[in-house]
N, C-alpha and C. Protein backbone atom coordinates (compact mmCIF):
# COMPACT_ATOMS: atom_id res chain seq x y z
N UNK A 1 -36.47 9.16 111.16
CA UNK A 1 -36.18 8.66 109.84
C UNK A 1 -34.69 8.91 109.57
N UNK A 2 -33.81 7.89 109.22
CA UNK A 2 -32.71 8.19 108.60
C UNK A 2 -32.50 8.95 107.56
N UNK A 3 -30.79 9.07 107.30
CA UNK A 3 -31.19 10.28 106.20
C UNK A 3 -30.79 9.70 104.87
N UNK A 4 -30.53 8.10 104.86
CA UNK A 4 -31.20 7.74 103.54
C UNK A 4 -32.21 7.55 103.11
N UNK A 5 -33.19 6.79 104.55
CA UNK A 5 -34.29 6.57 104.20
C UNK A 5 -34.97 8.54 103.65
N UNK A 6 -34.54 9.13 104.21
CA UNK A 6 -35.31 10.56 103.96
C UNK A 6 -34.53 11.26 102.33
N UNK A 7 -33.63 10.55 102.04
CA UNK A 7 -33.22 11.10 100.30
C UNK A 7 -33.63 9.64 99.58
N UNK A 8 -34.18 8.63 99.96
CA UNK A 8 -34.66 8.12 98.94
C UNK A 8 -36.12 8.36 98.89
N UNK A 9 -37.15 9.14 99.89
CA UNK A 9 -38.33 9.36 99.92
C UNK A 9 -38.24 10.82 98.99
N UNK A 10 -37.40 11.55 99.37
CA UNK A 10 -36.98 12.78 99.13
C UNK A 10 -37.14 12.17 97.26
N UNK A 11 -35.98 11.43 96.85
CA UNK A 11 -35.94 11.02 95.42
C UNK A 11 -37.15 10.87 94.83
N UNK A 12 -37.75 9.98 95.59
CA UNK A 12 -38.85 9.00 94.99
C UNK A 12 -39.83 10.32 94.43
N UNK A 13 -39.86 11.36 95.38
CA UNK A 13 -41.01 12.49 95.39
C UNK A 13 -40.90 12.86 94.29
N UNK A 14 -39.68 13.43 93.85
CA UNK A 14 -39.29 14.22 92.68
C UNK A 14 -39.00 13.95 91.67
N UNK A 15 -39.03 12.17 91.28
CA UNK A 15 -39.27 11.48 90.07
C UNK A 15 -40.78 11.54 89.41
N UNK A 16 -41.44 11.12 91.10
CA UNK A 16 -42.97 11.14 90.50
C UNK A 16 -43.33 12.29 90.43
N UNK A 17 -43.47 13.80 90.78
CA UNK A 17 -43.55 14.64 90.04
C UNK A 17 -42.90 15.23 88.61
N UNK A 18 -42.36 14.65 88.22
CA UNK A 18 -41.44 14.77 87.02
C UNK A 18 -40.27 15.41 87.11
N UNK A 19 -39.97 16.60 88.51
CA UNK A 19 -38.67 16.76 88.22
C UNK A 19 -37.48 16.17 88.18
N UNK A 20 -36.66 16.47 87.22
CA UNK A 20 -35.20 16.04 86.59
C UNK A 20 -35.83 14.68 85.75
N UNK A 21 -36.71 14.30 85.23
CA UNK A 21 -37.26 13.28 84.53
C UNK A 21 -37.08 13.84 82.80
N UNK A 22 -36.32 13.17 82.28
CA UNK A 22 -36.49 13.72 80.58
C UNK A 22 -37.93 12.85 80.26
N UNK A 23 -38.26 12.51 80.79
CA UNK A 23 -39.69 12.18 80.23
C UNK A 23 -40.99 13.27 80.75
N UNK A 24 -40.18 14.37 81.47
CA UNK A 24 -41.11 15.05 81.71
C UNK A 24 -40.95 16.62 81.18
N UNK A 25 -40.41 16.96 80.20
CA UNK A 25 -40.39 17.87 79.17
C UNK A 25 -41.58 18.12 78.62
N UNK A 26 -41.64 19.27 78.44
CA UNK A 26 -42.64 19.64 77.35
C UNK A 26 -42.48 19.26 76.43
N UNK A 27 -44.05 18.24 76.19
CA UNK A 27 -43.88 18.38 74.01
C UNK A 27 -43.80 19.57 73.38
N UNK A 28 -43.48 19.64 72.50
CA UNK A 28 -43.52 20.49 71.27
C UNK A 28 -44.49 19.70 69.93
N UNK A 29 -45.35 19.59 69.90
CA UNK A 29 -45.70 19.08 68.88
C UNK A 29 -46.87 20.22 67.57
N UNK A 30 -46.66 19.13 66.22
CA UNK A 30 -47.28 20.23 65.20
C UNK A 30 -48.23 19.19 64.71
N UNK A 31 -49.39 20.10 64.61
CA UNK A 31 -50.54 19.28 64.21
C UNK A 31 -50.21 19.54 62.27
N UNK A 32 -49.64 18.00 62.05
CA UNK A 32 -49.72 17.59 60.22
C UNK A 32 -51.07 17.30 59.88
N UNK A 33 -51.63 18.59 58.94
CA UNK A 33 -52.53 18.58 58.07
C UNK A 33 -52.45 17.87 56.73
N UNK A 34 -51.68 18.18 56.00
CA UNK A 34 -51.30 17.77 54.74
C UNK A 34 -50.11 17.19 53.94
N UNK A 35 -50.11 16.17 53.53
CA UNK A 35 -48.15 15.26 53.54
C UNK A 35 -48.77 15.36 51.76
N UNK A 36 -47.77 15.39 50.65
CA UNK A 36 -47.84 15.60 49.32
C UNK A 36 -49.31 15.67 48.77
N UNK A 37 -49.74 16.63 49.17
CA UNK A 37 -50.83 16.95 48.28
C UNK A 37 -52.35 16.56 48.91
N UNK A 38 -52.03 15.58 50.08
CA UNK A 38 -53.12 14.99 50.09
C UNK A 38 -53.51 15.40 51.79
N UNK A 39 -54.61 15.00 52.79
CA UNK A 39 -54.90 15.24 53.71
C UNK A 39 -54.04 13.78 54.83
N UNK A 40 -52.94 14.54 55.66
CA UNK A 40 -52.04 13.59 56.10
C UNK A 40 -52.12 12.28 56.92
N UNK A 41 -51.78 11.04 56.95
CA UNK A 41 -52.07 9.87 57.46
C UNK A 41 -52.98 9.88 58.95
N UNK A 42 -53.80 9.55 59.33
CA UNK A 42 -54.29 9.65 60.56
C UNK A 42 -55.48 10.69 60.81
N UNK A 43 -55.47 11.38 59.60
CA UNK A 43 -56.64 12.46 59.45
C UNK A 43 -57.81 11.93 60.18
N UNK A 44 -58.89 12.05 60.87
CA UNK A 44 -60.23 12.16 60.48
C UNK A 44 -61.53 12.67 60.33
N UNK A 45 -61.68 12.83 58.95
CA UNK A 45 -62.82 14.07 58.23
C UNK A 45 -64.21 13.92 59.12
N UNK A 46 -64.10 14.73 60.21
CA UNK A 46 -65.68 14.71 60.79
C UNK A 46 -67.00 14.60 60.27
N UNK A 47 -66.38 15.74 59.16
CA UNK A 47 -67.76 16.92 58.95
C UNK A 47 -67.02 17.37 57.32
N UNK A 48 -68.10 18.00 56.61
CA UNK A 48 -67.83 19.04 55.52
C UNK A 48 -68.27 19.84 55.09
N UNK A 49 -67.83 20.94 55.39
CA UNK A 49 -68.73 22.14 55.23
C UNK A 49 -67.96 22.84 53.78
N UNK A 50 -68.86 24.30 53.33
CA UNK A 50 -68.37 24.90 52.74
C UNK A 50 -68.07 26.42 53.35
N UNK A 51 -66.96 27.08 52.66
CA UNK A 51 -66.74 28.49 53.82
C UNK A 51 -65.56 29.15 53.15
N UNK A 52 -64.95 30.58 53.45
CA UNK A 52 -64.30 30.99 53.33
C UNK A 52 -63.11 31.22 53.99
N UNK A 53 -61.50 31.44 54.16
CA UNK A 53 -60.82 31.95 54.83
C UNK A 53 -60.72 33.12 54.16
N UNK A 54 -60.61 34.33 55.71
CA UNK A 54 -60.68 35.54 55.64
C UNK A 54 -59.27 36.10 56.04
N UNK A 55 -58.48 35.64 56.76
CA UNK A 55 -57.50 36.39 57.29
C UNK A 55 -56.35 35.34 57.88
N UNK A 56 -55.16 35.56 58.45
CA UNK A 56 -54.28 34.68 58.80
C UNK A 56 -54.69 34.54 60.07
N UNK A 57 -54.24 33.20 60.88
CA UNK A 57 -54.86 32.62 62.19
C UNK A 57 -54.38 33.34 62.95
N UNK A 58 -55.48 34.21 63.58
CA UNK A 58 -55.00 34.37 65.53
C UNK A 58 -54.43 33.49 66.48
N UNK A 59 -55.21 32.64 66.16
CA UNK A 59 -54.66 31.14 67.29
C UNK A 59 -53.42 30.43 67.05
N UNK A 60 -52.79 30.45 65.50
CA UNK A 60 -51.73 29.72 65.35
C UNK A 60 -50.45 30.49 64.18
N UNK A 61 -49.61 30.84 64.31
CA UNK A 61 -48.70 31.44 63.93
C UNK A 61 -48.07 31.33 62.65
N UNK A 62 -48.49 29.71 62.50
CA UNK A 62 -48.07 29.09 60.84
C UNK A 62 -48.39 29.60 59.85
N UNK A 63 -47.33 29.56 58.97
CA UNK A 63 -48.02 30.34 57.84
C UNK A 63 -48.75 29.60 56.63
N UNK A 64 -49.06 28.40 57.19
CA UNK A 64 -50.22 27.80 56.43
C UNK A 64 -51.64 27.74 57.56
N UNK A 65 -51.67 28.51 58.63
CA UNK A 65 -52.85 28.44 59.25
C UNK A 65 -53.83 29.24 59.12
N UNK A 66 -54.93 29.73 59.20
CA UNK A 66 -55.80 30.56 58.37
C UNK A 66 -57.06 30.38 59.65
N UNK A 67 -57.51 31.68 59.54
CA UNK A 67 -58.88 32.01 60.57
C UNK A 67 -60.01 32.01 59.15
N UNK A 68 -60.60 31.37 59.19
CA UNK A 68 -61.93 30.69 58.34
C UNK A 68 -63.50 30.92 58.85
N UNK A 69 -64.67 30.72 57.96
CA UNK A 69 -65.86 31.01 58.39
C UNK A 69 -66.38 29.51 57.59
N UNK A 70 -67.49 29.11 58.31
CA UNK A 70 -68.35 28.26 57.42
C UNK A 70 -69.71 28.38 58.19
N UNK A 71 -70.62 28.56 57.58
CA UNK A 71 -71.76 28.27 58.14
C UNK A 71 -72.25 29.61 59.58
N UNK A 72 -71.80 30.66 59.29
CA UNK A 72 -71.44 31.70 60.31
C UNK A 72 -70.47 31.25 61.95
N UNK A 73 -69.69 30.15 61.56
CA UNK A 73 -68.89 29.55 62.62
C UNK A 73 -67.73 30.19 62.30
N UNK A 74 -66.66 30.64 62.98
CA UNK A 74 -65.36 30.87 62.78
C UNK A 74 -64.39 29.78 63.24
N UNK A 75 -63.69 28.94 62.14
CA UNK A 75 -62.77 28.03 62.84
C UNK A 75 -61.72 28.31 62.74
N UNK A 76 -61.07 28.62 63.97
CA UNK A 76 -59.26 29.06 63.69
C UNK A 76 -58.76 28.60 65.11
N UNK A 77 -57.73 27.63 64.47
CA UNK A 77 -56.96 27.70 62.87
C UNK A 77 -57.60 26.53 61.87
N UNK A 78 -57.10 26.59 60.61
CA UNK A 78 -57.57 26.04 59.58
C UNK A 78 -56.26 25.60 59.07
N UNK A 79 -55.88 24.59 58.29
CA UNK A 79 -54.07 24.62 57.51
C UNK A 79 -54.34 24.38 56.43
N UNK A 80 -53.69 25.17 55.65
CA UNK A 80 -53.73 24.77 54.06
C UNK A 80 -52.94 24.40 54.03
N UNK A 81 -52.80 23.26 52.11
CA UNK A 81 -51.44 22.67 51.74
C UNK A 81 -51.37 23.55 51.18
N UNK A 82 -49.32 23.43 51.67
CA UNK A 82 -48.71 24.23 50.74
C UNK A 82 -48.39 24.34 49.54
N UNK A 83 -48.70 23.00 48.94
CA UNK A 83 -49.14 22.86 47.59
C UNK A 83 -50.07 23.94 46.60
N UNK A 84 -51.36 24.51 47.59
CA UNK A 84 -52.59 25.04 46.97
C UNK A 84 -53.87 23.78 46.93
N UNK A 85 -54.72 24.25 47.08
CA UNK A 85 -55.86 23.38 46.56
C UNK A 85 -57.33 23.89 46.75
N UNK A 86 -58.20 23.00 47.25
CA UNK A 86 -59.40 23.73 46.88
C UNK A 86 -60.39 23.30 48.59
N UNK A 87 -59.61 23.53 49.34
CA UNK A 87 -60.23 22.93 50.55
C UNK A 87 -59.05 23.12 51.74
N UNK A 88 -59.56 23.48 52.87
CA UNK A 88 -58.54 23.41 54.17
C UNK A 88 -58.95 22.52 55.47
N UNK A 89 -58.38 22.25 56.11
CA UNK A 89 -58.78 21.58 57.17
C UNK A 89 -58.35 21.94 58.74
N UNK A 90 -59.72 22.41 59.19
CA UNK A 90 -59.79 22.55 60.29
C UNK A 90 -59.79 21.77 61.62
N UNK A 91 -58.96 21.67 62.57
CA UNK A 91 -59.22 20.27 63.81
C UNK A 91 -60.42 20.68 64.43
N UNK A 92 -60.80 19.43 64.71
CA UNK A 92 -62.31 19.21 65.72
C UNK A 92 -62.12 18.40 66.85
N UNK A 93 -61.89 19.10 67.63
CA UNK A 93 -61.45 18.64 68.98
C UNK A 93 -60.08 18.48 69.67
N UNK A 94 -59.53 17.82 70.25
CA UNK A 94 -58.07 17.40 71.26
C UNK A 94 -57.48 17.47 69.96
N UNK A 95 -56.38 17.97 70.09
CA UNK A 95 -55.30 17.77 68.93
C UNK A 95 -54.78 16.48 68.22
N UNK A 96 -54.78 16.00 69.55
CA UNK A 96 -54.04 14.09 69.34
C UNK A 96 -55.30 13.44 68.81
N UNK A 97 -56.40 14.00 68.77
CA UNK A 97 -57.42 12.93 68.02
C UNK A 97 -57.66 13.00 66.86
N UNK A 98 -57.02 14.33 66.02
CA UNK A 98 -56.75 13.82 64.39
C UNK A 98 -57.98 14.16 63.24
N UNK A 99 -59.04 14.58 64.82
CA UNK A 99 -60.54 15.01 64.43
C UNK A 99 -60.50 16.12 63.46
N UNK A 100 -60.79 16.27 62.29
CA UNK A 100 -61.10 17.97 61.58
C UNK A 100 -61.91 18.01 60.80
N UNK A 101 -62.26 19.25 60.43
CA UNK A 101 -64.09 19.98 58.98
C UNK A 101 -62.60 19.85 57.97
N UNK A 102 -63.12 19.14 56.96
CA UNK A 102 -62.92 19.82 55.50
C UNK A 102 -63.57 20.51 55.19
N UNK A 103 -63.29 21.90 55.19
CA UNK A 103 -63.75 22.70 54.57
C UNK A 103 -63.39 23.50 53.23
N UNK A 104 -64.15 23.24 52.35
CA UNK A 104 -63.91 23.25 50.87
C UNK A 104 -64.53 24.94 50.68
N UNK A 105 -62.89 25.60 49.96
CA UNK A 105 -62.94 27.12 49.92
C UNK A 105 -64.25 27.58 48.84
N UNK A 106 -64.53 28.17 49.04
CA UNK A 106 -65.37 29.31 48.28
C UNK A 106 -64.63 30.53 47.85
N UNK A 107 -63.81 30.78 47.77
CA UNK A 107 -63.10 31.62 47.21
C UNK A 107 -61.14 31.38 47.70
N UNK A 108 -60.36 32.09 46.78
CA UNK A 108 -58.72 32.04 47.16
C UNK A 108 -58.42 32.62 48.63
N UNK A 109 -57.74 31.50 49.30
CA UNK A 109 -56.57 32.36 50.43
C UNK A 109 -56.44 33.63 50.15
N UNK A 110 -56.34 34.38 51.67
CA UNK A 110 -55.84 35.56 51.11
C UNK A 110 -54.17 35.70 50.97
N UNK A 111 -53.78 36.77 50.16
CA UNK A 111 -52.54 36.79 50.09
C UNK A 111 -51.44 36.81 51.41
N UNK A 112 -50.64 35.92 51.29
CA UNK A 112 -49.36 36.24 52.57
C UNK A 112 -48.87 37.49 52.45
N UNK A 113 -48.73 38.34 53.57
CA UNK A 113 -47.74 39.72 53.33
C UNK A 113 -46.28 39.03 53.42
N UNK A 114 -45.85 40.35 52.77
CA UNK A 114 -44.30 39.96 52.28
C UNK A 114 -43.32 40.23 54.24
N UNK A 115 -43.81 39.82 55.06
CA UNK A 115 -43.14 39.73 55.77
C UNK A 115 -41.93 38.86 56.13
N UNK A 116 -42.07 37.84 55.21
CA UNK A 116 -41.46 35.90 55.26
C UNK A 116 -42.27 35.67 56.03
N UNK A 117 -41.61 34.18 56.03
CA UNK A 117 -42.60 33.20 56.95
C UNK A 117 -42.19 33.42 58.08
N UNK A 118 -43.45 32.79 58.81
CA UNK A 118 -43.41 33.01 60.43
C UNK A 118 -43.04 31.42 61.08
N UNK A 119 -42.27 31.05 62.26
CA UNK A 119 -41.78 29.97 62.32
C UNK A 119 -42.99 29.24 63.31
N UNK A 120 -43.01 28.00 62.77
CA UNK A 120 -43.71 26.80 63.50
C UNK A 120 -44.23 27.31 64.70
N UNK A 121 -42.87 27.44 66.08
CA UNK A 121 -43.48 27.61 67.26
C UNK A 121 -42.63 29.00 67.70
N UNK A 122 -42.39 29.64 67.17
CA UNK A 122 -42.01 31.25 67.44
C UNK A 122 -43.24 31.95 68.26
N UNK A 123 -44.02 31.72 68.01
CA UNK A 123 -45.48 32.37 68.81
C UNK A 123 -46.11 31.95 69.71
N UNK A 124 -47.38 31.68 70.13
CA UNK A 124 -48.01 31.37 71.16
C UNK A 124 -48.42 29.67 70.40
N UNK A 125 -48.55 28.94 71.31
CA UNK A 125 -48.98 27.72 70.61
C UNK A 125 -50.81 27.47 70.69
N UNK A 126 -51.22 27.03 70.11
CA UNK A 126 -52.97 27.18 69.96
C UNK A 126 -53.63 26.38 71.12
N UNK A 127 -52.90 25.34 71.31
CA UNK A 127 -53.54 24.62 72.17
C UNK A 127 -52.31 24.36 73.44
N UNK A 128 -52.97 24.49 74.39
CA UNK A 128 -51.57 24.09 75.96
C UNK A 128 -52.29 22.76 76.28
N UNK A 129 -51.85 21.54 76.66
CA UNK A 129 -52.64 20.59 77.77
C UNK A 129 -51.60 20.61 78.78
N UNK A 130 -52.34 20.64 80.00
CA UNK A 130 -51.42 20.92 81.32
C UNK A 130 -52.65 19.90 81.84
N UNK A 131 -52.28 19.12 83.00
CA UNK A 131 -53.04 18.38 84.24
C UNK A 131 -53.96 17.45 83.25
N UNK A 132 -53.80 16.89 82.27
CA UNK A 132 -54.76 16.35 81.71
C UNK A 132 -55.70 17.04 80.89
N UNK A 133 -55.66 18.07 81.14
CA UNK A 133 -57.23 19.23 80.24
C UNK A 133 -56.22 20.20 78.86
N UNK A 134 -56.75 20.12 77.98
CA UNK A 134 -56.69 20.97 76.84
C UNK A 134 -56.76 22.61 76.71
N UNK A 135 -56.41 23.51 76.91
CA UNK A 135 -56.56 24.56 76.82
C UNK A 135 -56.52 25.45 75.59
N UNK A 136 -57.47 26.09 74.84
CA UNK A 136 -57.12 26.71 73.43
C UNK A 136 -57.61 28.22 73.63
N UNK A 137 -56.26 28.67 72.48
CA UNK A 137 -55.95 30.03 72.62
C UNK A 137 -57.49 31.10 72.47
N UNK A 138 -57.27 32.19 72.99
CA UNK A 138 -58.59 32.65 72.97
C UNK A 138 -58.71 33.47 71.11
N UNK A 139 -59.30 33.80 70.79
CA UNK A 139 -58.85 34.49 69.36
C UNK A 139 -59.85 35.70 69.47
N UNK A 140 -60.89 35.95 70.43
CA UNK A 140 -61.96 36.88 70.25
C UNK A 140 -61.53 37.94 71.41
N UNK A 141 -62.46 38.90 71.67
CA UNK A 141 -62.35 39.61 72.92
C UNK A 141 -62.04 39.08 74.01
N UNK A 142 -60.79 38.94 75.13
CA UNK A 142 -60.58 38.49 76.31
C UNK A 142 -61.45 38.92 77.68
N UNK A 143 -61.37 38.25 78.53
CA UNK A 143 -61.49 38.73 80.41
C UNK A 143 -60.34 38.75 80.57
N UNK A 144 -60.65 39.81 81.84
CA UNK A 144 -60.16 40.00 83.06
C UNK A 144 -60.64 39.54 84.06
N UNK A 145 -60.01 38.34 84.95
CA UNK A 145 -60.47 38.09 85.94
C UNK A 145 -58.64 37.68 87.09
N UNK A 146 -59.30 37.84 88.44
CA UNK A 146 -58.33 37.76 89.34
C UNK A 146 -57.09 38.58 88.98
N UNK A 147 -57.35 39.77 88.42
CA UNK A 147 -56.52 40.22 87.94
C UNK A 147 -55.46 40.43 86.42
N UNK A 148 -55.90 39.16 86.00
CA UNK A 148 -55.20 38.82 84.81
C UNK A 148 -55.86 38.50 83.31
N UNK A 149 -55.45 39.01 82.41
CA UNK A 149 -55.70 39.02 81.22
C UNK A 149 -55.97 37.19 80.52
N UNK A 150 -56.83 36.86 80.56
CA UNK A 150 -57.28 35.44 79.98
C UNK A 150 -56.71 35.39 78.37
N UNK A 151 -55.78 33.92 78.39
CA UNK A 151 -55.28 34.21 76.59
C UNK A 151 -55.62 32.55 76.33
N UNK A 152 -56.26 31.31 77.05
CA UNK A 152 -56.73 30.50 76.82
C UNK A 152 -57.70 30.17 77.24
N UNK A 153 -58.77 29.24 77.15
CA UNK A 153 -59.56 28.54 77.75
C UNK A 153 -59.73 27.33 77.65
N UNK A 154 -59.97 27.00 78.58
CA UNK A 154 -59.81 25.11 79.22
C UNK A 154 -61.18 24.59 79.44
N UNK A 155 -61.20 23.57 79.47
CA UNK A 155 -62.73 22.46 80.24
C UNK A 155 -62.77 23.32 81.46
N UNK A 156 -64.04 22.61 81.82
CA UNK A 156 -64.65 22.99 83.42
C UNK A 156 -64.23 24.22 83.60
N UNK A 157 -64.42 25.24 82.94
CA UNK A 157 -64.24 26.77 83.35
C UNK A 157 -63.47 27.29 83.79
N UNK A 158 -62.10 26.84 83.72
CA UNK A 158 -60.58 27.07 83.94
C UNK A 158 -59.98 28.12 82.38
N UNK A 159 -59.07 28.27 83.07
CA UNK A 159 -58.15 29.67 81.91
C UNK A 159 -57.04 29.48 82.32
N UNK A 160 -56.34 30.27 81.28
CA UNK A 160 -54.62 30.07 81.45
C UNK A 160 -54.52 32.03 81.09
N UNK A 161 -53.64 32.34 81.58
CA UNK A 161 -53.06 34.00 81.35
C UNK A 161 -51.73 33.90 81.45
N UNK A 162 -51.59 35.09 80.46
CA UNK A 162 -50.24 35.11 79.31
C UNK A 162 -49.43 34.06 78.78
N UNK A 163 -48.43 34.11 78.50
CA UNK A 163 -47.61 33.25 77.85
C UNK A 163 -46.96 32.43 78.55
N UNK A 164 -46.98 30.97 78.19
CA UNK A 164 -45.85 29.92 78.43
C UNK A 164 -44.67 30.56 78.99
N UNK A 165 -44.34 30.13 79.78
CA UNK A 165 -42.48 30.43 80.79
C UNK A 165 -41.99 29.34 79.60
N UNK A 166 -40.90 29.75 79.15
CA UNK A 166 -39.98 28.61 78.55
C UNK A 166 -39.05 28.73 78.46
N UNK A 167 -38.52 29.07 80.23
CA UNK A 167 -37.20 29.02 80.50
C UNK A 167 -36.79 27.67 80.70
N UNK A 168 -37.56 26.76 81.01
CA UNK A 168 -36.66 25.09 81.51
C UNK A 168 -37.44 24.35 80.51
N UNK A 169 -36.81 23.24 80.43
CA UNK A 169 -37.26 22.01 79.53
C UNK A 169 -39.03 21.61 80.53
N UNK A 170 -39.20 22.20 80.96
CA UNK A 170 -40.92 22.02 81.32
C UNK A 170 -41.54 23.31 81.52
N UNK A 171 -42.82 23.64 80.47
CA UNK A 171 -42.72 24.88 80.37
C UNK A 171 -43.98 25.38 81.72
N UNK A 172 -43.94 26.36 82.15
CA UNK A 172 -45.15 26.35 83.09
C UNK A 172 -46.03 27.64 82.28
N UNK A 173 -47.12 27.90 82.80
CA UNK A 173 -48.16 28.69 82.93
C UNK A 173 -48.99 28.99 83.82
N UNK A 174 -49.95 30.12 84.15
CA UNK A 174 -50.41 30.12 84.85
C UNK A 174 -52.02 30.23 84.78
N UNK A 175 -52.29 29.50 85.81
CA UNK A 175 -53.51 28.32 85.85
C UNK A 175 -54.59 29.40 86.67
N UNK A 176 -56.11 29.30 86.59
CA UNK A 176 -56.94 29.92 87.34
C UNK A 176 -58.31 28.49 87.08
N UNK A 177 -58.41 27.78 87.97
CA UNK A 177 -59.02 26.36 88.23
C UNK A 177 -60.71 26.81 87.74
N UNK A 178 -60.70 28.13 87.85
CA UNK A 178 -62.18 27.97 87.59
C UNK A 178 -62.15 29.57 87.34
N UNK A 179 -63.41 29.89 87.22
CA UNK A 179 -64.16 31.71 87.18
C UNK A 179 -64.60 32.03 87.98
N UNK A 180 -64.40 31.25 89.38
CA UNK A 180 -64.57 31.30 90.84
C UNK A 180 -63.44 31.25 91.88
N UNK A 181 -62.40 31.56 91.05
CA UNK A 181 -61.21 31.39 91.72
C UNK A 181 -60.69 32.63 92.31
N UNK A 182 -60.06 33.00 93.35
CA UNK A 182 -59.67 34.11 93.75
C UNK A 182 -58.07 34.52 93.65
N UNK A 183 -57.64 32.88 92.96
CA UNK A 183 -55.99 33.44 92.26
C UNK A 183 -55.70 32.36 91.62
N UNK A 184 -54.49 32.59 90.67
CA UNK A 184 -53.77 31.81 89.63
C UNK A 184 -52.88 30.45 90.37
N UNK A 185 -52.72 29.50 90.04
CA UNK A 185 -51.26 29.03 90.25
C UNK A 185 -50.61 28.10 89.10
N UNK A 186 -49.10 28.44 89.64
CA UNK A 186 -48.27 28.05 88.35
C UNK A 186 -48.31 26.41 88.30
N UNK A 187 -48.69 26.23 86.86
CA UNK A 187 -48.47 24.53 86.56
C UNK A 187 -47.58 24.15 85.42
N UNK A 188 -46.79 23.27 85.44
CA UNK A 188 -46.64 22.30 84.23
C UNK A 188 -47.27 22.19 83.09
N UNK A 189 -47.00 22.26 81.69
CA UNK A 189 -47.28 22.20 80.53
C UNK A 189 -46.79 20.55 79.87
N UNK A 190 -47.17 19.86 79.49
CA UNK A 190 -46.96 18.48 79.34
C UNK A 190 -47.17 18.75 77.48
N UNK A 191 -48.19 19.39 77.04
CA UNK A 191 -47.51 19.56 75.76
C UNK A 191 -47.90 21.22 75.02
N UNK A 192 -46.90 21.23 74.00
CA UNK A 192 -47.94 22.73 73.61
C UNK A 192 -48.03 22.13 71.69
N UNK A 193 -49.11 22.48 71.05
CA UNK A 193 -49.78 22.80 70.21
C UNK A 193 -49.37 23.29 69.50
N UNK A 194 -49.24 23.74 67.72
CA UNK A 194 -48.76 24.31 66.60
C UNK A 194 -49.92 23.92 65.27
């Protein structure tokens, strides 16, 4: 093989895996609950339950996100408007599908501590999708498996452990394909969650 023909195969490789591709960055994206007052364009109300929020979200860092109960279910995160009102909304399912419970409070938010606010994506993001599959943050008691501390869970019995790398414009993590796996490997993050 020549050695153009071998740097344009060479090229071709590393487009279609995304490296040096600005189309292959990590999203950053924030799931909009609420635009002036109201539940934001694209919403859609699954379900409606009634329930309480108890505490600020494990899963999401915002300081309109809220760990909630309805029906002895815990949904977190939950977003209130920052307006105030009488109901929060929880997502139900893939982020990009817009799916969520209105869930109409039974009693006030609890109070914010006077810490200030906490920023958008300063923290862990709630949901990772890497390879096509969704991964959401764990919020209850973790595993240990292959060694490593589990902080998401994915479809088909896959996990993600510790935090997003977000040293390059594509963030990686590390991947364990199943609960039958005997080690991690590092993948691509295509978007992260807020």
């Amino acid at each position: 093989m020549s050695r153009f023909a071998l740097l344009v195969a060479l090229s071709a490789a590393l487009l279609s895996t995304g490296v040096g591709s600005a189309a292959s960055r990590t999203r950053l994206e924030q799931w909009v609950a609420f635009r002036a007052g109201s539940p934001a364009a694209g919403i859609h109300v699954l379900a409606r339950a009634r329930g309480s929020c108890t505490a600020r979200s494990l899963a999401d860092p915002r300081d309109d996100a809220w760990r909630c109960v309805a029906a002895g279910q815990v949904q977190d995160p939950c977003f209130s408007d920052p307006r105030g009102g009488s109901f929060v909304l929880c997502p139900d399912g893939t982020p990009d599908s817009r799916d969520a419970i209105r869930l109409a409070l039974t009693g006030p938010l609890p109070a914010r501590p006077a810490t200030g606010p906490r920023t958008a994506t300063g923290g862990e993001p709630w949901v990772i999708e890497t390879g096509g599959r969704y991964c959401y943050r764990v919020t209850a008691a973790t595993m240990v498996l292959a060694g490593r501390r589990l902080t998401y869970e994915c479809a088909g019995a896959a996990a993600l452990a510790g935090s997003p790398d977000r040293s390059g414009s594509v963030w990686r993590v590390a991947l364990l394909p199943s609960a039958a796996s005997p080690h991690f490997t590092t993948v691509a993050i295509s978007s992260a969650w807020w």
